[in-house]
Protein backbone atom coordinates (compact mmCIF):
# COMPACT_ATOMS: atom_id res chain seq x y z
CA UNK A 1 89.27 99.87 132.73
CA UNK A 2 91.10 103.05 134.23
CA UNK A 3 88.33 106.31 133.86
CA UNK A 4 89.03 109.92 134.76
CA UNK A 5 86.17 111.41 136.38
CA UNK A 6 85.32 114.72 138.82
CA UNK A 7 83.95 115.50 141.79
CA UNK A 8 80.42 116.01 139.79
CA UNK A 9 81.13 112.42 138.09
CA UNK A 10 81.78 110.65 141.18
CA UNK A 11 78.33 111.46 142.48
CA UNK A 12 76.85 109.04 140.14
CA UNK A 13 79.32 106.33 140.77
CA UNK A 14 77.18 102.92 141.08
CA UNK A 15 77.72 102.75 144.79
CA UNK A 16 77.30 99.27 145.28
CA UNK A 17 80.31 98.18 142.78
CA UNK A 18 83.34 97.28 144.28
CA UNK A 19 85.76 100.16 142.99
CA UNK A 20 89.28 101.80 143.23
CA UNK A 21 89.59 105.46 143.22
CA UNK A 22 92.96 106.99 143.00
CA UNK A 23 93.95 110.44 143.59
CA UNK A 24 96.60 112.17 142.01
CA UNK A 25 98.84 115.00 141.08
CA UNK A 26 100.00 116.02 136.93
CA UNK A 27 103.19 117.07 138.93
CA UNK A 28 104.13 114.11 141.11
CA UNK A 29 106.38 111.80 140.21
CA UNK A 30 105.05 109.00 142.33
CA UNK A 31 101.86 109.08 140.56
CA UNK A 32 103.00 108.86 137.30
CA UNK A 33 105.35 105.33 138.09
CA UNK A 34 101.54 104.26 139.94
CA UNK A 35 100.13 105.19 136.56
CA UNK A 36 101.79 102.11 134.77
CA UNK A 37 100.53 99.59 137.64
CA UNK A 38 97.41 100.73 137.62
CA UNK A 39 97.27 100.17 133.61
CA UNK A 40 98.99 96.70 134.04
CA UNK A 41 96.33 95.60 137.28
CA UNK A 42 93.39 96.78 134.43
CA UNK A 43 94.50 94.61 131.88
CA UNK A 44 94.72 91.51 134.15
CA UNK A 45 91.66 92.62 135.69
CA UNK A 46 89.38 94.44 132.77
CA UNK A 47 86.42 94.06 134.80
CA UNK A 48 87.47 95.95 137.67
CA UNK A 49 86.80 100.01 138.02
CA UNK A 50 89.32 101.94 138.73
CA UNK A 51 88.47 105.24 138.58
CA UNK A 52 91.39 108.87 138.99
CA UNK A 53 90.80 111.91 140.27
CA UNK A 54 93.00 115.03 139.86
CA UNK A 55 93.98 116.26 143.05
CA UNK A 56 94.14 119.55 142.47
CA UNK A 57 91.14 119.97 140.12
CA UNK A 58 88.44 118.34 142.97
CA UNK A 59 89.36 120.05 146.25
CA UNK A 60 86.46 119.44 147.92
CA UNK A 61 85.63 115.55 147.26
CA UNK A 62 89.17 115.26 148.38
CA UNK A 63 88.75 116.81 151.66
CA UNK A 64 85.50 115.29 151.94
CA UNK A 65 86.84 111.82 151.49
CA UNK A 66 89.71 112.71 153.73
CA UNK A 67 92.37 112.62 151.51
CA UNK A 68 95.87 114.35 152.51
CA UNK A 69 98.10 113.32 150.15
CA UNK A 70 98.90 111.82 146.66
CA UNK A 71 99.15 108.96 145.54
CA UNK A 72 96.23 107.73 147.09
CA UNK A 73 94.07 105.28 146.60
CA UNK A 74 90.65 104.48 148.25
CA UNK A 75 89.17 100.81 147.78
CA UNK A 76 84.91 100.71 148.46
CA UNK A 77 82.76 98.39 148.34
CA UNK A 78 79.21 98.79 148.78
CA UNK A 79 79.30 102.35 148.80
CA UNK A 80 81.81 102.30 152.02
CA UNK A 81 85.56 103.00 152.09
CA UNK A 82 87.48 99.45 153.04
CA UNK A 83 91.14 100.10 152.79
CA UNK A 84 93.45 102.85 151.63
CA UNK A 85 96.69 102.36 150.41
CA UNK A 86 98.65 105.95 150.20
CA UNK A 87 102.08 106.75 148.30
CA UNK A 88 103.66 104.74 145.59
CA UNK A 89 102.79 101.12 145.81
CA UNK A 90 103.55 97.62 144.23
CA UNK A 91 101.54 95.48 141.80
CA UNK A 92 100.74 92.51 144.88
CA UNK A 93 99.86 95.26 147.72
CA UNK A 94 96.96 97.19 144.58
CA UNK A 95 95.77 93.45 143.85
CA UNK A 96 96.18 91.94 147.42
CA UNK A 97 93.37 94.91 148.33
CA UNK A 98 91.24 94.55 145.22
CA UNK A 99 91.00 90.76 145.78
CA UNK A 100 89.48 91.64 149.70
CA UNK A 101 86.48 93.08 147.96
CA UNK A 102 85.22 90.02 146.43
């Protein structure tokens, strides 16, 4: 299941799910091709979060988490950051790092 949330929302994430959290832009072309894998990945995988973020709209989670750029995505588990993949990326590279976090 793909979920919008904010910077307010992501505060009371479940920290200790495994989760993807992507980053991106209304305006970037990039993210709206990432859009469609990200929709595909959640119907072969329905139980895994994946949670956006508007870039633009949450400043400061996104400097807080250290993101530069968009498309990004951030894969945690446990509460702790364990891989990033940034730009536009392929169906096998999103589910090669959601696998790692079983």
């Amino acid at each position: 299941m793909i979920t919008e949330i904010t910077e307010k929302e992501y505060g009371a994430l479940n920290q200790s799910e495994p989760k993807l959290i992507e980053f991106y832009s209304k305006t970037c072309g990039p993210c709206k091709m990432l859009s469609f894998v990200l929709k595909d990945i959640s119907k072969q995988k329905p139980e895994f979060p994946i949670y956006i973020i508007d870039f633009d709209e949450n400043r400061e989670l996104k400097e807080r988490l250290g993101v530069k750029g968009f498309p990004t995505m951030l894969f945690f588990k446990e509460g702790l950051e364990v891989s990033r993949l940034e730009g536009l990326k392929q169906k096998p590279a999103i589910i090669s790092a959601i696998d790692a976090l079983a």
